[in-house]
PDB file of N, CA and C in Angstrom:
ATOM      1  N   UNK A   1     -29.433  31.034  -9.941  1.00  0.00           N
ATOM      2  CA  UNK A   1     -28.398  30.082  -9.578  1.00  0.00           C
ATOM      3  C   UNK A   1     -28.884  28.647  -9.824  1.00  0.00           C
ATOM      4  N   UNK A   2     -29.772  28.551  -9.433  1.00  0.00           N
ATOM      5  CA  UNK A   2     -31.045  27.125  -9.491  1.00  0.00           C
ATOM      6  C   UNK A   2     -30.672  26.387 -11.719  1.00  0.00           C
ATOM      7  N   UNK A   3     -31.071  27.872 -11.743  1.00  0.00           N
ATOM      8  CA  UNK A   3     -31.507  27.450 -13.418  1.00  0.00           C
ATOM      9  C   UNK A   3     -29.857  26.751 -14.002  1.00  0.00           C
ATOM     10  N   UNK A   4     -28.971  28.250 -13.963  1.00  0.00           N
ATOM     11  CA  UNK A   4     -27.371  27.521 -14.265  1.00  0.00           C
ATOM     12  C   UNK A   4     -27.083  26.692 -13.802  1.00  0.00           C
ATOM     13  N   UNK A   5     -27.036  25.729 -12.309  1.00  0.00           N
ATOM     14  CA  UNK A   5     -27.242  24.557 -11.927  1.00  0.00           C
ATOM     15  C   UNK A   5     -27.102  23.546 -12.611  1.00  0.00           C
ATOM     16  N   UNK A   6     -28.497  23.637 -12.881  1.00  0.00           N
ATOM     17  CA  UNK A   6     -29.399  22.552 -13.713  1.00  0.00           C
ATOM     18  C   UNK A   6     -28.868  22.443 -15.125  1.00  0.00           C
ATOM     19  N   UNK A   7     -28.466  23.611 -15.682  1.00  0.00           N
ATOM     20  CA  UNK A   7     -27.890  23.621 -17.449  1.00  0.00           C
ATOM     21  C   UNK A   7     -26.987  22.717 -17.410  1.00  0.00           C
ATOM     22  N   UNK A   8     -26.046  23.032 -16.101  1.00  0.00           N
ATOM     23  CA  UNK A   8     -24.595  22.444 -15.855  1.00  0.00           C
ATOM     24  C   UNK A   8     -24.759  21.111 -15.642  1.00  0.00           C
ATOM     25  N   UNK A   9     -25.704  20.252 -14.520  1.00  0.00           N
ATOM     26  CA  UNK A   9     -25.759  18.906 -14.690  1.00  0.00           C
ATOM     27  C   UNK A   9     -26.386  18.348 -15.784  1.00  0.00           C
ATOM     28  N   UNK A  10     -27.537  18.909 -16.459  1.00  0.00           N
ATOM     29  CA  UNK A  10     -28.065  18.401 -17.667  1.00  0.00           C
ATOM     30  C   UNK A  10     -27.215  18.451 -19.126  1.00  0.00           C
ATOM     31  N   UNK A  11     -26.216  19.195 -19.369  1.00  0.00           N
ATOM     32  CA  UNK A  11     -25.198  19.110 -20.354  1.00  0.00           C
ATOM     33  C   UNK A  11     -24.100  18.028 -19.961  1.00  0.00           C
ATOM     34  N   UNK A  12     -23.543  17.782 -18.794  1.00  0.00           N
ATOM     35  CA  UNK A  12     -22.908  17.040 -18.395  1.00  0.00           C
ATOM     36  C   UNK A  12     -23.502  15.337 -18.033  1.00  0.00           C
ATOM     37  N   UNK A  13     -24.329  14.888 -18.641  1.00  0.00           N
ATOM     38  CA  UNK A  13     -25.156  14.050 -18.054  1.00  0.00           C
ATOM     39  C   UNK A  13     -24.790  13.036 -19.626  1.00  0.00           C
ATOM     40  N   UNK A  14     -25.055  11.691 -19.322  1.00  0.00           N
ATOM     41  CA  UNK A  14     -24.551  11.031 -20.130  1.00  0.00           C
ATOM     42  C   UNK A  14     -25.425  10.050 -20.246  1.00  0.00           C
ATOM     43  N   UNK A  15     -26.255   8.974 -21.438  1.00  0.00           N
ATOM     44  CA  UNK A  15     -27.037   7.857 -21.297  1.00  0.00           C
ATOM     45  C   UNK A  15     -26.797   6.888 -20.412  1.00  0.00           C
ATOM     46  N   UNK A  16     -25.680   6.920 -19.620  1.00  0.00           N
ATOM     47  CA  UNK A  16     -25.656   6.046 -18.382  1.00  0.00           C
ATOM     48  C   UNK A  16     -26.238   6.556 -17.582  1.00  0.00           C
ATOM     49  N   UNK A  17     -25.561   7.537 -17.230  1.00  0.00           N
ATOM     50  CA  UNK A  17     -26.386   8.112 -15.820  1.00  0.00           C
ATOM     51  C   UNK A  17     -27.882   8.537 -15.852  1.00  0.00           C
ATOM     52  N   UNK A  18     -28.646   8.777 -16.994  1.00  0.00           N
ATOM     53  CA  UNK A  18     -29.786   9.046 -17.279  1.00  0.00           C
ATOM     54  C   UNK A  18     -30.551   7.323 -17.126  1.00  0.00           C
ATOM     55  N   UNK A  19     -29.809   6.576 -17.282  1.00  0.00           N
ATOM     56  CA  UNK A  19     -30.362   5.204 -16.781  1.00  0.00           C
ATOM     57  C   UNK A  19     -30.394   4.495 -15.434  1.00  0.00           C
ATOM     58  N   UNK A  20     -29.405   5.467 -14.733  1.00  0.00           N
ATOM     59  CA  UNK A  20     -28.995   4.592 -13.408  1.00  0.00           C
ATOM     60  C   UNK A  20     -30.270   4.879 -12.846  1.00  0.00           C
ATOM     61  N   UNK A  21     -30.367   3.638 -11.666  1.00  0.00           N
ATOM     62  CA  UNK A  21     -31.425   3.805 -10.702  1.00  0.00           C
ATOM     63  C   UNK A  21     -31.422   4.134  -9.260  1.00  0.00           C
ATOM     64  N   UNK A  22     -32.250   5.179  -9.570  1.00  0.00           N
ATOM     65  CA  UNK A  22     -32.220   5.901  -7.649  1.00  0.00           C
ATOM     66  C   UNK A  22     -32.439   5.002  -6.742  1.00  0.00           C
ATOM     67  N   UNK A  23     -32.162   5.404  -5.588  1.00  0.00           N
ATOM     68  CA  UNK A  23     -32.342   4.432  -4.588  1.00  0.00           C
ATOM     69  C   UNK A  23     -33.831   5.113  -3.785  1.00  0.00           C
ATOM     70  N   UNK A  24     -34.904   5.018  -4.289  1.00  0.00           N
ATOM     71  CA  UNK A  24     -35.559   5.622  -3.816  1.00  0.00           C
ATOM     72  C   UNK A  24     -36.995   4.364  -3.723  1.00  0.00           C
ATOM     73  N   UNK A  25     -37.887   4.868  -2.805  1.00  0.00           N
ATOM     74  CA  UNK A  25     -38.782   4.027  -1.918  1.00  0.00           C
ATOM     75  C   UNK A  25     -40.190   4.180  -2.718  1.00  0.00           C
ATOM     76  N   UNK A  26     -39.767   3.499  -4.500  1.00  0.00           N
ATOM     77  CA  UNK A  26     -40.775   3.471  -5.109  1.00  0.00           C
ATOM     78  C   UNK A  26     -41.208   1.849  -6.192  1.00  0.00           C
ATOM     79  N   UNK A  27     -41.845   1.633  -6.232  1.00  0.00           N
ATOM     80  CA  UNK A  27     -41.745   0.430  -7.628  1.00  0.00           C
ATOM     81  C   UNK A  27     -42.456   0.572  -8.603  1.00  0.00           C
ATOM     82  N   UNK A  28     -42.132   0.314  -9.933  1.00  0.00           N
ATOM     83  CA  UNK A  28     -40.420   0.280 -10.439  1.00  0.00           C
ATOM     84  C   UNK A  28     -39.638   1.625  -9.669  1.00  0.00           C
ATOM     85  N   UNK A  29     -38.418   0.985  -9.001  1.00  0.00           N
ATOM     86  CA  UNK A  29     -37.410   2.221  -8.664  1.00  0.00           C
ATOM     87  C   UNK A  29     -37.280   2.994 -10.079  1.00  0.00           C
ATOM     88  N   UNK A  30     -37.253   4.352  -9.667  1.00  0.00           N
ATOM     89  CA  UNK A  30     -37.257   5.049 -10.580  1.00  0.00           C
ATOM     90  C   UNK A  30     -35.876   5.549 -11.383  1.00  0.00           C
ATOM     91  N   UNK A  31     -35.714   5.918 -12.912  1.00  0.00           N
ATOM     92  CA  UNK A  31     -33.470   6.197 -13.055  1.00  0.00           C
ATOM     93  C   UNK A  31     -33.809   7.761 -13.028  1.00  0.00           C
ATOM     94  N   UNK A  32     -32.241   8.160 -13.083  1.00  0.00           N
ATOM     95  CA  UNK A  32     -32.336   9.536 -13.135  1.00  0.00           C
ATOM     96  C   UNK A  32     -33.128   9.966 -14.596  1.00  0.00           C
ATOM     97  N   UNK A  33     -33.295   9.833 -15.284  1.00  0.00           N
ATOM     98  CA  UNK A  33     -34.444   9.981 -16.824  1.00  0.00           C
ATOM     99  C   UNK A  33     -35.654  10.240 -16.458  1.00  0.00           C
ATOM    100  N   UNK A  34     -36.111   9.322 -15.717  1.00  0.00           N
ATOM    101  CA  UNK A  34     -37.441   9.332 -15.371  1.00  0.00           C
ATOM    102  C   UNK A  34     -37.499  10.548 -14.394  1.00  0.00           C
ATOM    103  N   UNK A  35     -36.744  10.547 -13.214  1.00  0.00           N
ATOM    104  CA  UNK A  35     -37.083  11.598 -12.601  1.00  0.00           C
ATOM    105  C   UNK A  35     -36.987  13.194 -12.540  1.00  0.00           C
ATOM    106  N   UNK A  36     -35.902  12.981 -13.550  1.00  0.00           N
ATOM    107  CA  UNK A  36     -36.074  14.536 -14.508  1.00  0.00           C
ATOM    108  C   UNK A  36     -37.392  14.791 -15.278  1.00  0.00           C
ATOM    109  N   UNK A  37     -37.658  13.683 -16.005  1.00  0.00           N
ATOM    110  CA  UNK A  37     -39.117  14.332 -16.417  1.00  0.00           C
ATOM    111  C   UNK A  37     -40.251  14.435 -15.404  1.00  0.00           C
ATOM    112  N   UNK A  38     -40.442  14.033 -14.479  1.00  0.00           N
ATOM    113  CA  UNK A  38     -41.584  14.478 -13.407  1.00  0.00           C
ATOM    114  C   UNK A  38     -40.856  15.435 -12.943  1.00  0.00           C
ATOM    115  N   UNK A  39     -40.001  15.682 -12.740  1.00  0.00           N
ATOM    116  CA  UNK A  39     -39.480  17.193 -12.361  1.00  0.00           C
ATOM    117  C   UNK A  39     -40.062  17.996 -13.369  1.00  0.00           C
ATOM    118  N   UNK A  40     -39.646  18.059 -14.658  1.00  0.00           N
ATOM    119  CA  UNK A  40     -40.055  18.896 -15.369  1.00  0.00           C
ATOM    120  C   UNK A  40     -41.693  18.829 -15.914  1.00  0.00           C
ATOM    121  N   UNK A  41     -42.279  17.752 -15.849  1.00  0.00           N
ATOM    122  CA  UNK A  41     -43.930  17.792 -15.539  1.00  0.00           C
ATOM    123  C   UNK A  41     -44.281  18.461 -14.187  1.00  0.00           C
ATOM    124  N   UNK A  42     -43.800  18.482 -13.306  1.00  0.00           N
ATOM    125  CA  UNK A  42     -44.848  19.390 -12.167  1.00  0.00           C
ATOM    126  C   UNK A  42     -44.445  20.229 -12.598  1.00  0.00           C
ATOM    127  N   UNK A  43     -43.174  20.786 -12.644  1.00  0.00           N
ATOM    128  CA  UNK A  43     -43.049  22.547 -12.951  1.00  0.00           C
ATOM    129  C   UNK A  43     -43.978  22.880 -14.130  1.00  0.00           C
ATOM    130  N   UNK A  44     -44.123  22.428 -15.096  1.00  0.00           N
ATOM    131  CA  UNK A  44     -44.910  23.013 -16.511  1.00  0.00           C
ATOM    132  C   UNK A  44     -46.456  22.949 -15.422  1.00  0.00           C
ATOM    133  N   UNK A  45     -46.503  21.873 -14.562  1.00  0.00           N
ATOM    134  CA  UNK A  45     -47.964  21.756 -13.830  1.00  0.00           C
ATOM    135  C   UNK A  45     -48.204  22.967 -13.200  1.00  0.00           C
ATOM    136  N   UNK A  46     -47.354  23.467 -12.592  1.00  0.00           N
ATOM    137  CA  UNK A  46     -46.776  24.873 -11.465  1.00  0.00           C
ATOM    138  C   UNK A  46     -47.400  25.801 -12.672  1.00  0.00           C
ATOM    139  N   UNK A  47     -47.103  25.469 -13.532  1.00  0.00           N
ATOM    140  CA  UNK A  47     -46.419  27.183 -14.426  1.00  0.00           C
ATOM    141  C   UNK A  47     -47.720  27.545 -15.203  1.00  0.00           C
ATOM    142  N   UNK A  48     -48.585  26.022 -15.191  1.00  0.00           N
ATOM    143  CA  UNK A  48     -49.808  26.527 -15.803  1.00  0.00           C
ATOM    144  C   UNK A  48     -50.517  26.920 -14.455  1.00  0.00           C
ATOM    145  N   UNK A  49     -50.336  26.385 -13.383  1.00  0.00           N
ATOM    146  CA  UNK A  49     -51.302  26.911 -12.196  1.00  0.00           C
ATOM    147  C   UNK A  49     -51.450  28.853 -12.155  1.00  0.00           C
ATOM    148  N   UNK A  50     -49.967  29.119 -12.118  1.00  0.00           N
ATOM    149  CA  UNK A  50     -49.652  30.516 -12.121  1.00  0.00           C
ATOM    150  C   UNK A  50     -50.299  31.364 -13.432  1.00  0.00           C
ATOM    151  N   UNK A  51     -50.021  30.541 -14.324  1.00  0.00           N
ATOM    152  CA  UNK A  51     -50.887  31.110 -15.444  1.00  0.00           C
ATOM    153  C   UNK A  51     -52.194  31.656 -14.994  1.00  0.00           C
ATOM    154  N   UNK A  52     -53.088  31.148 -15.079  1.00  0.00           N
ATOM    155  CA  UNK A  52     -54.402  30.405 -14.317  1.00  0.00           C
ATOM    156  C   UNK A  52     -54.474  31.288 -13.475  1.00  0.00           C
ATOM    157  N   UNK A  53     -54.269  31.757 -12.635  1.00  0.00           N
ATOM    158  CA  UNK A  53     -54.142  32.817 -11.722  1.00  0.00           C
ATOM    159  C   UNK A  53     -54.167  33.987 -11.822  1.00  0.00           C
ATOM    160  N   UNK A  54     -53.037  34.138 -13.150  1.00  0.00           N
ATOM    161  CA  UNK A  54     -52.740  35.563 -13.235  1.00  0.00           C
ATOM    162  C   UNK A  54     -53.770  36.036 -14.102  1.00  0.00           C
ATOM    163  N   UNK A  55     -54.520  34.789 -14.859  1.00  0.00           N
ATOM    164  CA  UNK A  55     -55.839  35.191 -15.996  1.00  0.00           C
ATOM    165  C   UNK A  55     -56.556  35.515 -14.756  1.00  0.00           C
ATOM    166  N   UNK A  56     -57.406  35.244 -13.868  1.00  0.00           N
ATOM    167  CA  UNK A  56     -57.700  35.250 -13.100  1.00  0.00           C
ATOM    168  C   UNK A  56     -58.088  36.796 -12.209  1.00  0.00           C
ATOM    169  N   UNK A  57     -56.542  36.951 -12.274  1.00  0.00           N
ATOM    170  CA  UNK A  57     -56.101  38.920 -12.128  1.00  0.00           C
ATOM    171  C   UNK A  57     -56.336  39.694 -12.767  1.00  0.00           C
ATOM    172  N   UNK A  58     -56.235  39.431 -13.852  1.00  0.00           N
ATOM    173  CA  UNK A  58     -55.560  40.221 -14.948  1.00  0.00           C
ATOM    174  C   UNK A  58     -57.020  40.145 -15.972  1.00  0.00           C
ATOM    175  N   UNK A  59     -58.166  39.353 -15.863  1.00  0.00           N
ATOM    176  CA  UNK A  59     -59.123  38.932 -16.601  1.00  0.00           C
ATOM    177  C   UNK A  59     -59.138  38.408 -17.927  1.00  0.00           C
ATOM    178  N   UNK A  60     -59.534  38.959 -18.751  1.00  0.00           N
ATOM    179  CA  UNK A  60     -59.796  38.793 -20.323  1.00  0.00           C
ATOM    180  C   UNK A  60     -58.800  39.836 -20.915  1.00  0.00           C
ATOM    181  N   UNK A  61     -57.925  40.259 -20.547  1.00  0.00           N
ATOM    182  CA  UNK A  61     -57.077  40.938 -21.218  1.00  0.00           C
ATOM    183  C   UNK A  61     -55.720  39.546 -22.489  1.00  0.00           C
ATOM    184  N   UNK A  62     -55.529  38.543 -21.754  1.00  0.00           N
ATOM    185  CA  UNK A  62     -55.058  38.000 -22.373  1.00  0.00           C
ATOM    186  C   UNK A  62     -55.188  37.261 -23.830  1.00  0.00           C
ATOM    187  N   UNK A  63     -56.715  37.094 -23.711  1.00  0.00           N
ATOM    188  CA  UNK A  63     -57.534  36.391 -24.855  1.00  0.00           C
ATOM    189  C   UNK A  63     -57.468  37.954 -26.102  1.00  0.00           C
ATOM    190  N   UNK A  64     -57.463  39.078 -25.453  1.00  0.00           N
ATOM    191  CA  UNK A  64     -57.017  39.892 -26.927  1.00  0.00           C
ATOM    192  C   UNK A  64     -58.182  40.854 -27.139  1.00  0.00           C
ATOM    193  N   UNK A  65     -59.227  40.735 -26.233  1.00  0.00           N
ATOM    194  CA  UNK A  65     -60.301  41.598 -26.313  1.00  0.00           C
ATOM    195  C   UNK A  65     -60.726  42.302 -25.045  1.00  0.00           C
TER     196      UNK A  65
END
């Protein structure tokens, strides 16, 4: 539900609104642009953690030998 969500506001999203600025308790206030990509930098951050982990489990099976 999360993922279709997200398709739905990110197709619908327009170079304005990717410029507007949040009202949020940072400097430079940050626009919605910017904060989609740190959204999508921690998750890739997340996704290598899990990676990382599952090598971890799973050992040297991934490397192919």
């Amino acid at each position: 539900a999360v993922v279709a969500a997200s398709h739905r506001y990110l197709k619908s999203i327009d170079v304005k609104e990717l410029e507007r600025v949040l009202d949020e308790d940072y400097q430079p206030p940050p626009t919605v642009g910017v904060r989609i990509v740190s959204i999508m930098a921690d998750s890739l951050g997340h996704s290598g953690e899990a990676s990382y982990i599952r090598g971890l489990i799973k050992g040297g099976d991934w490397l192919g030998y």
